[in-house]
Protein backbone atom coordinates (compact mmCIF):
# COMPACT_ATOMS: atom_id res chain seq x y z
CA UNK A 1 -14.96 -17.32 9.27
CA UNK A 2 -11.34 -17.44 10.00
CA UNK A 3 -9.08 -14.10 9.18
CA UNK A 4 -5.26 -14.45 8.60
CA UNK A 5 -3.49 -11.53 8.84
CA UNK A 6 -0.26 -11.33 6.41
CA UNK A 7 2.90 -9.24 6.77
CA UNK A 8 6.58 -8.92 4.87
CA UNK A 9 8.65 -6.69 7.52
CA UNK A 10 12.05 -5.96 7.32
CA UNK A 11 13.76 -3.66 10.67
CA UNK A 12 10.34 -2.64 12.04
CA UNK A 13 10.79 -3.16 15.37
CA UNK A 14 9.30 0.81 15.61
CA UNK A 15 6.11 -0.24 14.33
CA UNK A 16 5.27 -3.67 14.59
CA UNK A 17 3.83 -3.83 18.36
CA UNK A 18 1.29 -0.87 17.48
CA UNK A 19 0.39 -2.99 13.87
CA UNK A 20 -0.17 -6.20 15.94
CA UNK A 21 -2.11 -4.78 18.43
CA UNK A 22 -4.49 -3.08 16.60
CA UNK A 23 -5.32 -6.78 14.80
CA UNK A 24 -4.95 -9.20 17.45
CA UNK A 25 -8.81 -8.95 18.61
CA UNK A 26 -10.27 -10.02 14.93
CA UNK A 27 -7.08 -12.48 13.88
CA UNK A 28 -7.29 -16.22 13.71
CA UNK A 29 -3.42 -16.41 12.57
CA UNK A 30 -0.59 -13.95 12.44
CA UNK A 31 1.54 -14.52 9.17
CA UNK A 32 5.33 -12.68 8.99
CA UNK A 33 7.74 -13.39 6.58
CA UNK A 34 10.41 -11.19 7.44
CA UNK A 35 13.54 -10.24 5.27
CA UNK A 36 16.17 -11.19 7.99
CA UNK A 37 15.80 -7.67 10.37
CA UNK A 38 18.85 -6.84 12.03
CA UNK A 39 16.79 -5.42 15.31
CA UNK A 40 13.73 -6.64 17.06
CA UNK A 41 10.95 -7.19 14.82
CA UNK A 42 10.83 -10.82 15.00
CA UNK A 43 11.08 -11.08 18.51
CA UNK A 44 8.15 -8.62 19.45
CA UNK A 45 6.34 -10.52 16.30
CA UNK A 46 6.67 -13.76 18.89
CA UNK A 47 4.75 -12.21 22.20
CA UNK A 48 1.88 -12.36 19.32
CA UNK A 49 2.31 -15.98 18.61
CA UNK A 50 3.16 -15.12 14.88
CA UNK A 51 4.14 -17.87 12.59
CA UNK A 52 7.29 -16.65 11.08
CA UNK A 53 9.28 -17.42 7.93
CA UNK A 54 13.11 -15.54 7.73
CA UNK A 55 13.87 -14.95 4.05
CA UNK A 56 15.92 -12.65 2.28
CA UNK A 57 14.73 -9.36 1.84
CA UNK A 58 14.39 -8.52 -1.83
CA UNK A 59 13.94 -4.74 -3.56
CA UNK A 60 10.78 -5.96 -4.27
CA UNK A 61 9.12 -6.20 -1.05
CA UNK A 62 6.14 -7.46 -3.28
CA UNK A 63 7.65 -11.07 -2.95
CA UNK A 64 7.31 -11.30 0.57
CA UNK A 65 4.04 -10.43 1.07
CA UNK A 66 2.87 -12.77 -1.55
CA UNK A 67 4.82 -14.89 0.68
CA UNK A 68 3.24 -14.22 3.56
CA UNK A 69 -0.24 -14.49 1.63
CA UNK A 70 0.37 -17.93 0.62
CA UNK A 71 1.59 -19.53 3.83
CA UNK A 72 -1.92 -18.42 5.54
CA UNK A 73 -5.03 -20.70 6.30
CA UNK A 74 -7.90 -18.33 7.39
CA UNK A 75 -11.19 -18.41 4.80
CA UNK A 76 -10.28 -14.14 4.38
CA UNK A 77 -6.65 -12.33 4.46
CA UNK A 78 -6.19 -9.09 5.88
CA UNK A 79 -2.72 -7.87 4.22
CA UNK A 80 -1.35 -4.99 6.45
CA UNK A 81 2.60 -3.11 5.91
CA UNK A 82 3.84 -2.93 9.53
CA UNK A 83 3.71 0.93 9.49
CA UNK A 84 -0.26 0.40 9.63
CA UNK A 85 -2.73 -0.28 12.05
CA UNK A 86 -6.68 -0.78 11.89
CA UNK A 87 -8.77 1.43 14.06
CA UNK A 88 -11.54 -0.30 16.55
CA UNK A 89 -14.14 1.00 13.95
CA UNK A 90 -12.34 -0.31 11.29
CA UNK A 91 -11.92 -3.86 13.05
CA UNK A 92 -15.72 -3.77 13.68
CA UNK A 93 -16.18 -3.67 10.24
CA UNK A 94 -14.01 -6.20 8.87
CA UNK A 95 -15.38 -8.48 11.33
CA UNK A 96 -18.55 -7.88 10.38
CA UNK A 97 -18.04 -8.16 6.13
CA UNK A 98 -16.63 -11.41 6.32
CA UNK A 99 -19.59 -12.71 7.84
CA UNK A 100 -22.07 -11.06 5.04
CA UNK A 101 -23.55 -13.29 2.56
CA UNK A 102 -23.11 -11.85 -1.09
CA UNK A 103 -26.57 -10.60 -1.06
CA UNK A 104 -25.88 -8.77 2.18
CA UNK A 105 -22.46 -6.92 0.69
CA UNK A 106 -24.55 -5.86 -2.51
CA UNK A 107 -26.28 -4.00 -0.18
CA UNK A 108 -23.97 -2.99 1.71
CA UNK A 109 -22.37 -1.60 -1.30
CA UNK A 110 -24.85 0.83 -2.39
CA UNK A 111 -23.74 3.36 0.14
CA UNK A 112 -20.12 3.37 -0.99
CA UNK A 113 -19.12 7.10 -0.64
CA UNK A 114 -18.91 8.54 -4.49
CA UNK A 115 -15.47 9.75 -3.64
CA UNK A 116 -14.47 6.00 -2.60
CA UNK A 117 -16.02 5.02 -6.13
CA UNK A 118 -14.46 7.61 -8.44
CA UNK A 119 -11.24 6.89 -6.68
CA UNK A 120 -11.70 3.43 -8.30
CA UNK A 121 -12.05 4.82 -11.58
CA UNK A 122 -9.43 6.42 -11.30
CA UNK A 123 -6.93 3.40 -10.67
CA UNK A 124 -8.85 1.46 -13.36
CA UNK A 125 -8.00 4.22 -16.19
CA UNK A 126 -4.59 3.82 -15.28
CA UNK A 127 -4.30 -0.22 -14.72
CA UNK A 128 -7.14 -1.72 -16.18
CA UNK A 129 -10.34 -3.16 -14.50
CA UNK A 130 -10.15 -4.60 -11.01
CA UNK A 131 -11.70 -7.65 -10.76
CA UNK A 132 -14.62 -8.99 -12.29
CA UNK A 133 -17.95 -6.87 -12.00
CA UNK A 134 -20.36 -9.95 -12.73
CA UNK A 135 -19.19 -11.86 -9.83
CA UNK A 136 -19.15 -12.47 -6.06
CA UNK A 137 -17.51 -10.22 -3.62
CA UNK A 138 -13.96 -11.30 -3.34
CA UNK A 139 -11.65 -8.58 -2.08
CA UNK A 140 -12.53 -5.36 -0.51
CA UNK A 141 -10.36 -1.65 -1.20
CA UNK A 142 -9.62 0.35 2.12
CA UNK A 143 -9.28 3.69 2.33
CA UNK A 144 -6.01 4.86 3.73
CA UNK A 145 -4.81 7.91 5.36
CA UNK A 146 -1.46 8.61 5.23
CA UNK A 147 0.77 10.28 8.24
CA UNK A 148 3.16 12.67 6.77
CA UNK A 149 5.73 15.13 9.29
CA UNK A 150 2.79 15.35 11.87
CA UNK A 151 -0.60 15.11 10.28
CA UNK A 152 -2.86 12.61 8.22
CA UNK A 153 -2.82 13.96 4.63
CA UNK A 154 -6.14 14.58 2.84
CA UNK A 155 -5.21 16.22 -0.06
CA UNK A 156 -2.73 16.37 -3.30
CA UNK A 157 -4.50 13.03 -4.37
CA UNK A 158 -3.25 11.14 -1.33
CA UNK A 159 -6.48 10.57 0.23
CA UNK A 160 -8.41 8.30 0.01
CA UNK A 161 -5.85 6.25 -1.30
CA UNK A 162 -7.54 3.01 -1.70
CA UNK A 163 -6.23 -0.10 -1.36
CA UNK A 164 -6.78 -3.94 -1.73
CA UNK A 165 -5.93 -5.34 1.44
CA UNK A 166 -8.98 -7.77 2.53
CA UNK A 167 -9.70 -10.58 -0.05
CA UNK A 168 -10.56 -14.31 0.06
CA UNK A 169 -8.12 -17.00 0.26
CA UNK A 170 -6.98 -18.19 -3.20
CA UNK A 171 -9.21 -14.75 -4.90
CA UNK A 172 -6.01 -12.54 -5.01
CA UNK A 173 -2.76 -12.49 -5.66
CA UNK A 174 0.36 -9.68 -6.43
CA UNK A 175 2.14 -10.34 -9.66
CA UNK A 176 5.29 -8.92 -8.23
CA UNK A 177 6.58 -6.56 -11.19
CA UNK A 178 5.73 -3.10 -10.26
CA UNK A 179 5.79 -1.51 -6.78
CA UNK A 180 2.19 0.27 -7.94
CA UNK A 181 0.28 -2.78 -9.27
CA UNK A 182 -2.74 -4.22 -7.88
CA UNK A 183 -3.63 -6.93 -6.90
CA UNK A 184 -5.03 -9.66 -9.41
CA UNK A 185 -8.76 -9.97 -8.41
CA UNK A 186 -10.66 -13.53 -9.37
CA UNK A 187 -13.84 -12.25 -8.11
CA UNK A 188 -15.93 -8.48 -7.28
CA UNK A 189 -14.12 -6.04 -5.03
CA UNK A 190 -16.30 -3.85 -2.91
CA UNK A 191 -15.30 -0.92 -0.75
CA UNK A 192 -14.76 -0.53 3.18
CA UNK A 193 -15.87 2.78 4.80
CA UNK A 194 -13.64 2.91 7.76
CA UNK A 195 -9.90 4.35 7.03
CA UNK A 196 -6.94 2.14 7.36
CA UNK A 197 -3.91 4.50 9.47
CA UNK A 198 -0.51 4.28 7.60
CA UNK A 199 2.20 5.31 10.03
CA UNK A 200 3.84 6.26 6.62
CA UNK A 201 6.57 9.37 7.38
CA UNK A 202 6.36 10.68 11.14
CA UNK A 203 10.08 12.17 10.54
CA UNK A 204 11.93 13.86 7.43
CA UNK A 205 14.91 11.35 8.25
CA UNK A 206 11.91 8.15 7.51
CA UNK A 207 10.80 9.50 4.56
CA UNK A 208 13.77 10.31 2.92
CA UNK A 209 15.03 6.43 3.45
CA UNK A 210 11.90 5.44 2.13
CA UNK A 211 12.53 7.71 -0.78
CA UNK A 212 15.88 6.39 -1.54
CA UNK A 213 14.71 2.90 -1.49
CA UNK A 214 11.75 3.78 -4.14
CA UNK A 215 13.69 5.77 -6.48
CA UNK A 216 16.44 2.66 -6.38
CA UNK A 217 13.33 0.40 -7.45
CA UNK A 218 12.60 2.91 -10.18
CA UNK A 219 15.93 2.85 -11.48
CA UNK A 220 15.83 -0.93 -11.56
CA UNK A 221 12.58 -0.56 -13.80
CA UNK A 222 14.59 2.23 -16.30
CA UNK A 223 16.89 -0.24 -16.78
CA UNK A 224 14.92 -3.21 -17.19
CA UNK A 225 13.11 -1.05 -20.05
CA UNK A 226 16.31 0.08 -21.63
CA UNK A 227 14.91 3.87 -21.09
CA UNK A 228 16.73 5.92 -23.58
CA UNK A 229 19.61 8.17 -22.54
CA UNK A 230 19.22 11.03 -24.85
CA UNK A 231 18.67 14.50 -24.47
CA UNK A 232 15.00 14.25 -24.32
CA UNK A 233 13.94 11.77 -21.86
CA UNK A 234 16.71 13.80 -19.73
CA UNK A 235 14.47 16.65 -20.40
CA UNK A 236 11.62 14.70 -19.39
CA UNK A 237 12.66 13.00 -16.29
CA UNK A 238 14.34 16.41 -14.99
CA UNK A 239 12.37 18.62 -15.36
CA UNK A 240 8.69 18.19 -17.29
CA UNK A 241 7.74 14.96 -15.22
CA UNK A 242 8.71 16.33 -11.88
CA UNK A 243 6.95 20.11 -12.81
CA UNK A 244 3.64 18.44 -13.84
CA UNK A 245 3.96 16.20 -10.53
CA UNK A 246 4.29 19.17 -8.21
CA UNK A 247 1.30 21.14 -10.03
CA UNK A 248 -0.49 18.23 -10.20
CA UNK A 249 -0.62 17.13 -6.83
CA UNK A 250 -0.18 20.93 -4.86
CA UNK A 251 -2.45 23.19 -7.05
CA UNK A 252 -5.04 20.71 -9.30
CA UNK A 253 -5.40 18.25 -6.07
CA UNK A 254 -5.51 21.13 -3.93
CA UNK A 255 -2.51 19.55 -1.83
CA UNK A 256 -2.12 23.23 -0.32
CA UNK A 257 -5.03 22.28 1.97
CA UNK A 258 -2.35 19.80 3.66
CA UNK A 259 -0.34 23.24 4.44
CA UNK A 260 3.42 23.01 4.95
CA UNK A 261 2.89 19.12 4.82
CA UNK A 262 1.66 19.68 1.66
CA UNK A 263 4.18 21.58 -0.13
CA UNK A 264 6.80 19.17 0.88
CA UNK A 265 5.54 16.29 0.14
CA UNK A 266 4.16 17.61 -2.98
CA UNK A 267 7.61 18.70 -3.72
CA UNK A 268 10.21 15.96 -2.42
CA UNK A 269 7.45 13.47 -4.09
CA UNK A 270 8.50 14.98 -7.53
CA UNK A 271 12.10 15.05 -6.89
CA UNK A 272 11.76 10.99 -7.36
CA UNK A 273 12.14 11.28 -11.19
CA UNK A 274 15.24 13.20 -11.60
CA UNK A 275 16.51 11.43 -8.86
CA UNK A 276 15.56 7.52 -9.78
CA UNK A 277 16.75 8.46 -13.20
CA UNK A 278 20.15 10.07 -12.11
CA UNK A 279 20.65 6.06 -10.65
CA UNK A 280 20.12 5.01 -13.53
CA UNK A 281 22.51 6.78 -15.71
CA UNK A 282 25.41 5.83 -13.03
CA UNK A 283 24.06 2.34 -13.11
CA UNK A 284 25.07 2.59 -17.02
């Protein structure tokens, strides 16, 4: 079986060597489509022998990766951000999945973690079902742990964070409207046990330009749906949304746990609805 591995990078040049090295041992093909980086991403993307399309490098960074996804040729795509990396475990495994008949994942899949599983549930309630139950194994979810100011977060309801980023070629796609969809699944989706490492926020200064780039999307979406501009969805942007998002995530998902990393990113996470809708009004 032959594994592409698909990226959409834009000024990663801090990343993209640790990304790439962490896959080269399992890849068949290296797929970038990059959104015209003004510093060295595409060049250290060539020691790896990447094939590499330059494209503008739209809000939606959704379109690129779908890009990326559609130019590869391996039977299974591995979709990684370049702020991620697989560990040696988690290559093992991959390696070894795509390889399983379906009779072989089935079983495989009966030791899914329950906390992998209700995670699932979870992200069904809110988007619908995932795939096709009745069906071969298409796609796989990863669990994901997420670096934040100098540790891996485990709790607030950031871990474990799944996502779909192993599927077969032609079973998936992303339908490029939301930055939290999911992928569209033509097939069963299974579970990997091993934990996929997302470089995400090693510094305050990252995280708050990855902020301002997400709340920018978000205001895009307000305006797209015409969101009122009243007195009560200014009520409910500024203060209700971001109050149940701290609570949520610090006290009911224990994010306290995470210490000091907690609290802030419990906090600055909330601050994304006054904020996003604050662009939005000036937009107007």
């Amino acid at each position: 079986m032959k594994l592409s591995v698909a990226l959409a990078t834009y000024n990663e040049e801090e990343n993209i060597r640790r990304c790439l090295e962490s896959v080269k041992d399992i890849a068949s093909e290296i797929v970038i489509v990059d959104g015209r980086s003004g510093d060295r991403t595409v060049e250290i993307a060539k020691e790896y022998e990447a094939k590499i399309l330059v494209k503008d490098n739209p809000l939606m960074f959704h379109i690129n990766k779908q890009k990326a996804i559609d130019l590869c040729t391996g039977d299974w795509v591995l979709q990684l951000d370049a702020d991620e990396f697989i560990s040696k475990a988690l290559s093992e495994e991959i390696g070894n999945v795509i390889k399983m008949s379906d009779t072989e994942i089935e079983e495989y899949e009966k030791d899914t973690p329950s906390l992998l599983k209700k995670h699932q549930e979870i992200l069904e309630e809110r988007d619908g079902q995932i795939g096709k139950k009745d069906a071969s194994f298409v796609a796989f979810f990863i669990p994901r742990a997420n670096y934040f100011l100098g540790r891996f977060l485990k709790y607030g309801g950031v871990y474990p964070d799944g996502v779909i980023r192993l599927f077969k070629k032609g079973k998936a796609y992303l339908p490029c409207k939301d930055v939290h969809e999911q992928y569209v699944i033509d097939g069963r989706v299974g579970w990997l046990r091993n934990d996929l490492m997302h470089w995400d926020s090693p510094t305050f200064k990252k995280y708050i330009w990855r902020n301002n780039r997400y709340t920018s999307f978000m205001a895009n979406q307000y305006q797209d749906q015409k969101l009122p501009e009243d007195i009560s969805t200014a009520f409910q942007y500024t203060l209700i949304k971001p109050v149940h998002w701290f609570f949520l995530t610090f006290i009911r998902h224990k994010g306290f746990k995470d210490l000091w990393q907690g609290f802030v990113f419990s906090f600055f996470s909330s601050l994304r609805f006054p904020i996003s809708y604050v662009k939005y009004l000036k937009r107007k």
